[in-house]
Protein backbone atom coordinates (compact mmCIF):
# COMPACT_ATOMS: atom_id res chain seq x y z
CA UNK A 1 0.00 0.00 0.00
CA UNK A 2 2.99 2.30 0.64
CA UNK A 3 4.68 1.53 -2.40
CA UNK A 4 1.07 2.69 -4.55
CA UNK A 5 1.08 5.73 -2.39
CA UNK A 6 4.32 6.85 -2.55
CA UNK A 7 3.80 6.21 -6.34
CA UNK A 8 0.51 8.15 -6.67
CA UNK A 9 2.06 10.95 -4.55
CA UNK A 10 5.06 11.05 -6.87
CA UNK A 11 3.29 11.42 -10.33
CA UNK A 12 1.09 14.00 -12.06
CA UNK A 13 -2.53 13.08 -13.20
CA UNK A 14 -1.22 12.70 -16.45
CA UNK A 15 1.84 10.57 -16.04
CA UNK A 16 -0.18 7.87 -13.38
CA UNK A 17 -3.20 7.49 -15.67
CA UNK A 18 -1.86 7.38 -19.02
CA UNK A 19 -0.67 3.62 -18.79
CA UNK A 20 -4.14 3.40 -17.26
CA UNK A 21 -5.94 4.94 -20.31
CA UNK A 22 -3.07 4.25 -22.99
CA UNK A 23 -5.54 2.10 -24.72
CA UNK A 24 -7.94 4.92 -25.99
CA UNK A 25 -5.10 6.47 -27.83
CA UNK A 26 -6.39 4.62 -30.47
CA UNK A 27 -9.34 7.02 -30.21
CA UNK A 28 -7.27 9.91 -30.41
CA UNK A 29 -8.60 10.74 -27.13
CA UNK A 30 -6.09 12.35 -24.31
CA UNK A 31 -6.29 11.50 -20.63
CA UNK A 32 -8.37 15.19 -20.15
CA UNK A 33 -10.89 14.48 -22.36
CA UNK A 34 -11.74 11.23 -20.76
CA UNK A 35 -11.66 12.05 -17.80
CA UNK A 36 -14.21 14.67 -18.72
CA UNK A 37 -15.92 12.21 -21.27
CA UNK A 38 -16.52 10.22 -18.11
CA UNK A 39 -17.66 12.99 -16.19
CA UNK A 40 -20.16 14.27 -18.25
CA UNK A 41 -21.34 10.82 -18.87
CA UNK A 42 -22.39 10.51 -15.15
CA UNK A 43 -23.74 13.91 -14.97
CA UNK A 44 -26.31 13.01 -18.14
CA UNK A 45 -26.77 9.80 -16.33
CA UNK A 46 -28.35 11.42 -13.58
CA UNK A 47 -30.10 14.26 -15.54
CA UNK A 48 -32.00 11.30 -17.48
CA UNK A 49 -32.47 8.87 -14.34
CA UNK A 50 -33.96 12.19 -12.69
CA UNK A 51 -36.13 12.79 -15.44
CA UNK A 52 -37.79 9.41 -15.71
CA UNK A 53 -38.06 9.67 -11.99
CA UNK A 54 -39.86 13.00 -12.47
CA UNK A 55 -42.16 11.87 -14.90
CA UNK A 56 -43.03 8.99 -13.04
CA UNK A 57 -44.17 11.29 -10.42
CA UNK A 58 -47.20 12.97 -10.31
CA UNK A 59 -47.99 16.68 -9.35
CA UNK A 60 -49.79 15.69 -6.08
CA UNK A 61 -46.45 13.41 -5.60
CA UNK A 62 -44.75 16.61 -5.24
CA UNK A 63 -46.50 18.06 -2.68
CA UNK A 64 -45.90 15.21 -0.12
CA UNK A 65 -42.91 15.58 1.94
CA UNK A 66 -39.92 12.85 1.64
CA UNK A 67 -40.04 12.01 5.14
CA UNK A 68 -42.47 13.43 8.30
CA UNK A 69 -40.90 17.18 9.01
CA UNK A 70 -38.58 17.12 6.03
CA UNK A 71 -38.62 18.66 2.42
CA UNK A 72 -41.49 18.16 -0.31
CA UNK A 73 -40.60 16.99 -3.46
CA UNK A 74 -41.81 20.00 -4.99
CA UNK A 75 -39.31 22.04 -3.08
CA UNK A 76 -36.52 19.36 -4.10
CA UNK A 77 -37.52 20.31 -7.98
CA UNK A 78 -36.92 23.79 -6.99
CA UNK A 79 -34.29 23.60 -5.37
CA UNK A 80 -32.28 21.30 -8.05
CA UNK A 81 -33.43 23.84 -10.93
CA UNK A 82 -32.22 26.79 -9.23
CA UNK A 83 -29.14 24.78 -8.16
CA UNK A 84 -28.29 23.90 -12.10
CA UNK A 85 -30.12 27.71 -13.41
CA UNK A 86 -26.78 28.83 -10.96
CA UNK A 87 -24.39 26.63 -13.14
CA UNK A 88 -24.62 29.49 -15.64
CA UNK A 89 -22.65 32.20 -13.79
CA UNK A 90 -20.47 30.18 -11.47
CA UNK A 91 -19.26 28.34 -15.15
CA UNK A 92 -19.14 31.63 -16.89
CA UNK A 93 -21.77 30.57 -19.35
CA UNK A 94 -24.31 33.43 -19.41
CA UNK A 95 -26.71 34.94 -16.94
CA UNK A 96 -29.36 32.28 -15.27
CA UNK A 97 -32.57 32.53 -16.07
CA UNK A 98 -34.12 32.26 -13.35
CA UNK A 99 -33.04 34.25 -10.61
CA UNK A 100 -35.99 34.18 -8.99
CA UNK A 101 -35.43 30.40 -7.92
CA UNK A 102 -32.66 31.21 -5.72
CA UNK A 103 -33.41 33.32 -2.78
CA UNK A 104 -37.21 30.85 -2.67
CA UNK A 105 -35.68 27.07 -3.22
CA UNK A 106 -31.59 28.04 -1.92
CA UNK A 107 -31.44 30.70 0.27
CA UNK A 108 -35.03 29.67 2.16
CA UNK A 109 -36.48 26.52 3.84
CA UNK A 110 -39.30 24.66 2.29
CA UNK A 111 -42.27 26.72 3.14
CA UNK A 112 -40.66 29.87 4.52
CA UNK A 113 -42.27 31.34 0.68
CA UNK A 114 -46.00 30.97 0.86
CA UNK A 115 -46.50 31.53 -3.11
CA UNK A 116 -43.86 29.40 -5.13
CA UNK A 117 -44.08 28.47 -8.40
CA UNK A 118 -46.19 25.46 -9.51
CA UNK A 119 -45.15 21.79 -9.84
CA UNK A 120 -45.85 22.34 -13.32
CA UNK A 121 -43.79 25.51 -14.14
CA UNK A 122 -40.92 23.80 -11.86
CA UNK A 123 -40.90 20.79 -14.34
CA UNK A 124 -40.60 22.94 -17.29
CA UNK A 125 -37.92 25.28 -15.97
CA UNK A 126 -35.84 22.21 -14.66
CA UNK A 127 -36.30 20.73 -17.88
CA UNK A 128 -35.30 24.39 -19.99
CA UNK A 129 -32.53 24.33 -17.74
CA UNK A 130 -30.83 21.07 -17.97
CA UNK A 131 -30.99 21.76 -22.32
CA UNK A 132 -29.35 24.82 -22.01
CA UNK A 133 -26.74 23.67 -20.19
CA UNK A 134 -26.82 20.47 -22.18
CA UNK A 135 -26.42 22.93 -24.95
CA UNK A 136 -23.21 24.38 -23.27
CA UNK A 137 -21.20 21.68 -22.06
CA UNK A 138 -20.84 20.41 -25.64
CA UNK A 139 -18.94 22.89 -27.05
CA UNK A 140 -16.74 23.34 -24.13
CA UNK A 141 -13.37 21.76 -24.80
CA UNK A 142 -10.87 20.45 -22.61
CA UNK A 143 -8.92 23.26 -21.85
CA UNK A 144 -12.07 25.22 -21.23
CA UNK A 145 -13.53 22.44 -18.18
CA UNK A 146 -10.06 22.90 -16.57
CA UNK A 147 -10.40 26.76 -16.27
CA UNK A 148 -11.33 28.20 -12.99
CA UNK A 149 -14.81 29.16 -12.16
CA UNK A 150 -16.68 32.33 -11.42
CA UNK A 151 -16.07 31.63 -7.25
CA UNK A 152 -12.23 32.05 -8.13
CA UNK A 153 -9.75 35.26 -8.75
CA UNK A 154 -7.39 34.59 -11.92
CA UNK A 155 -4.80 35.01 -9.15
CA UNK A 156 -6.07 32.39 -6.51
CA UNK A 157 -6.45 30.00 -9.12
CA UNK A 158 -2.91 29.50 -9.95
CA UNK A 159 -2.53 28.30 -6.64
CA UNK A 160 -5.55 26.43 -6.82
CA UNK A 161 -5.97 24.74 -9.84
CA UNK A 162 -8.73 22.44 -8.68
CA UNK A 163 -11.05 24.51 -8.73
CA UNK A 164 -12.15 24.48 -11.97
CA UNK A 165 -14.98 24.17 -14.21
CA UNK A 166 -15.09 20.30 -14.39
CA UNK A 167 -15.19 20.13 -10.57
CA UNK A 168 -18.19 22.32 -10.40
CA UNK A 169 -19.84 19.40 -12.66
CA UNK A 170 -18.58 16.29 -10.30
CA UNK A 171 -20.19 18.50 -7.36
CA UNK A 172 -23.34 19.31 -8.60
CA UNK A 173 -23.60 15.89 -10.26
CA UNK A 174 -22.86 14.21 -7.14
CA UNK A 175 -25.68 16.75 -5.27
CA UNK A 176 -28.45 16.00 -7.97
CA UNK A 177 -27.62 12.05 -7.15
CA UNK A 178 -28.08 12.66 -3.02
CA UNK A 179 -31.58 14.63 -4.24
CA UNK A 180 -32.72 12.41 -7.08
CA UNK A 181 -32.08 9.35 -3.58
CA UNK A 182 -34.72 11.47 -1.64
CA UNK A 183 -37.25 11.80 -4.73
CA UNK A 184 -36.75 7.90 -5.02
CA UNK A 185 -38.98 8.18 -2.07
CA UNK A 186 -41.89 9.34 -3.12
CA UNK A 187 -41.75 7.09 -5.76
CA UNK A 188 -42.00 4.22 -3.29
CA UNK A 189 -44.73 5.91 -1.61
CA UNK A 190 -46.91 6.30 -4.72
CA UNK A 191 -47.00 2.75 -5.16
């Protein structure tokens, strides 16, 4: 175990994965852009398993909470859309479109906001959403998902190279899996 740390420890990304991946080569694809290949393959993963979960649910689904005293799934579906609307900015891809989302399903509780939007407008926003950025992430290239993000000076992020674009995506795809587990839920309970 000492020997594969102290090896780990002693090479780059690059240099310890390249035997790993050497035999993509043949794809003329580099060790970046599999990385990221394999990135934004779990990210559309769990944009697609959270849309058939969606659909499968029904409006009234929504309005039930995941668990006695915890969130509804409605607020979940905000939350999530305002989460990804917020990908814009922090990625440097445009304004969000829905700024509205935030300060109701991010910076508030479930039912602090007595008027939010409907199950119904919340499933086409999250839907908008996820194809715009959809829309995005294909034409970024390699060199573009290692630049910093929004939430980092040009400065800091020479120091900080890690916090980039592409780990904006593992975070947020890793928080819409945790969500998508709770919205699972209601699913069970429907049946």
């Amino acid at each position: 175990m000492r020997s594969l740390l102290r090896l780990v420890s002693g090479c780059s990304a690059g240099s310890f994965f390249n035997p790993i991946f050497a035999g993509n080569k043949k794809n003329n694809m580099d060790t970046s852009e599999l990385i990221i290949k394999m990135e934004l393959d779990a990210w559309n993963a769990q944009i697609s398993a959270s849309n058939s979960l969606l659909a499968s649910l029904s409006d009234e689904d929504l309005m039930k909470e995941i668990s006695p005293g915890r969130n509804r799934g409605i607020y979940l579906l905000g939350h999530l859309t305002a989460i990804h609307d917020l990908m814009f900015p922090l990625l440097r891809l445009g304004e969000a479109q829905y700024p509205g989302l935030g300060p109701i399903f991010v910076q508030m509780p479930d039912r602090a906001v007595a008027e939010i939007p409907t199950a119904k407008e919340l499933r086409e926003k999250w839907k908008l959403t996820n194809e715009r950025l959809s829309g995005h992430f294909s034409k970024l290239t390699a060199g573009d998902w290692f630049s910093r993000h929004n939430n980092i000076t040009d400065a800091d992020f020479v120091n900080e190279p890690h916090r980039n674009r592409l780990n904006v995506l593992i975070s947020r795809t890793n928080h819409l899996s945790y969500h998508r587990g709770q919205l699972a839920l209601l699913a069970k309970k429907a049946d």
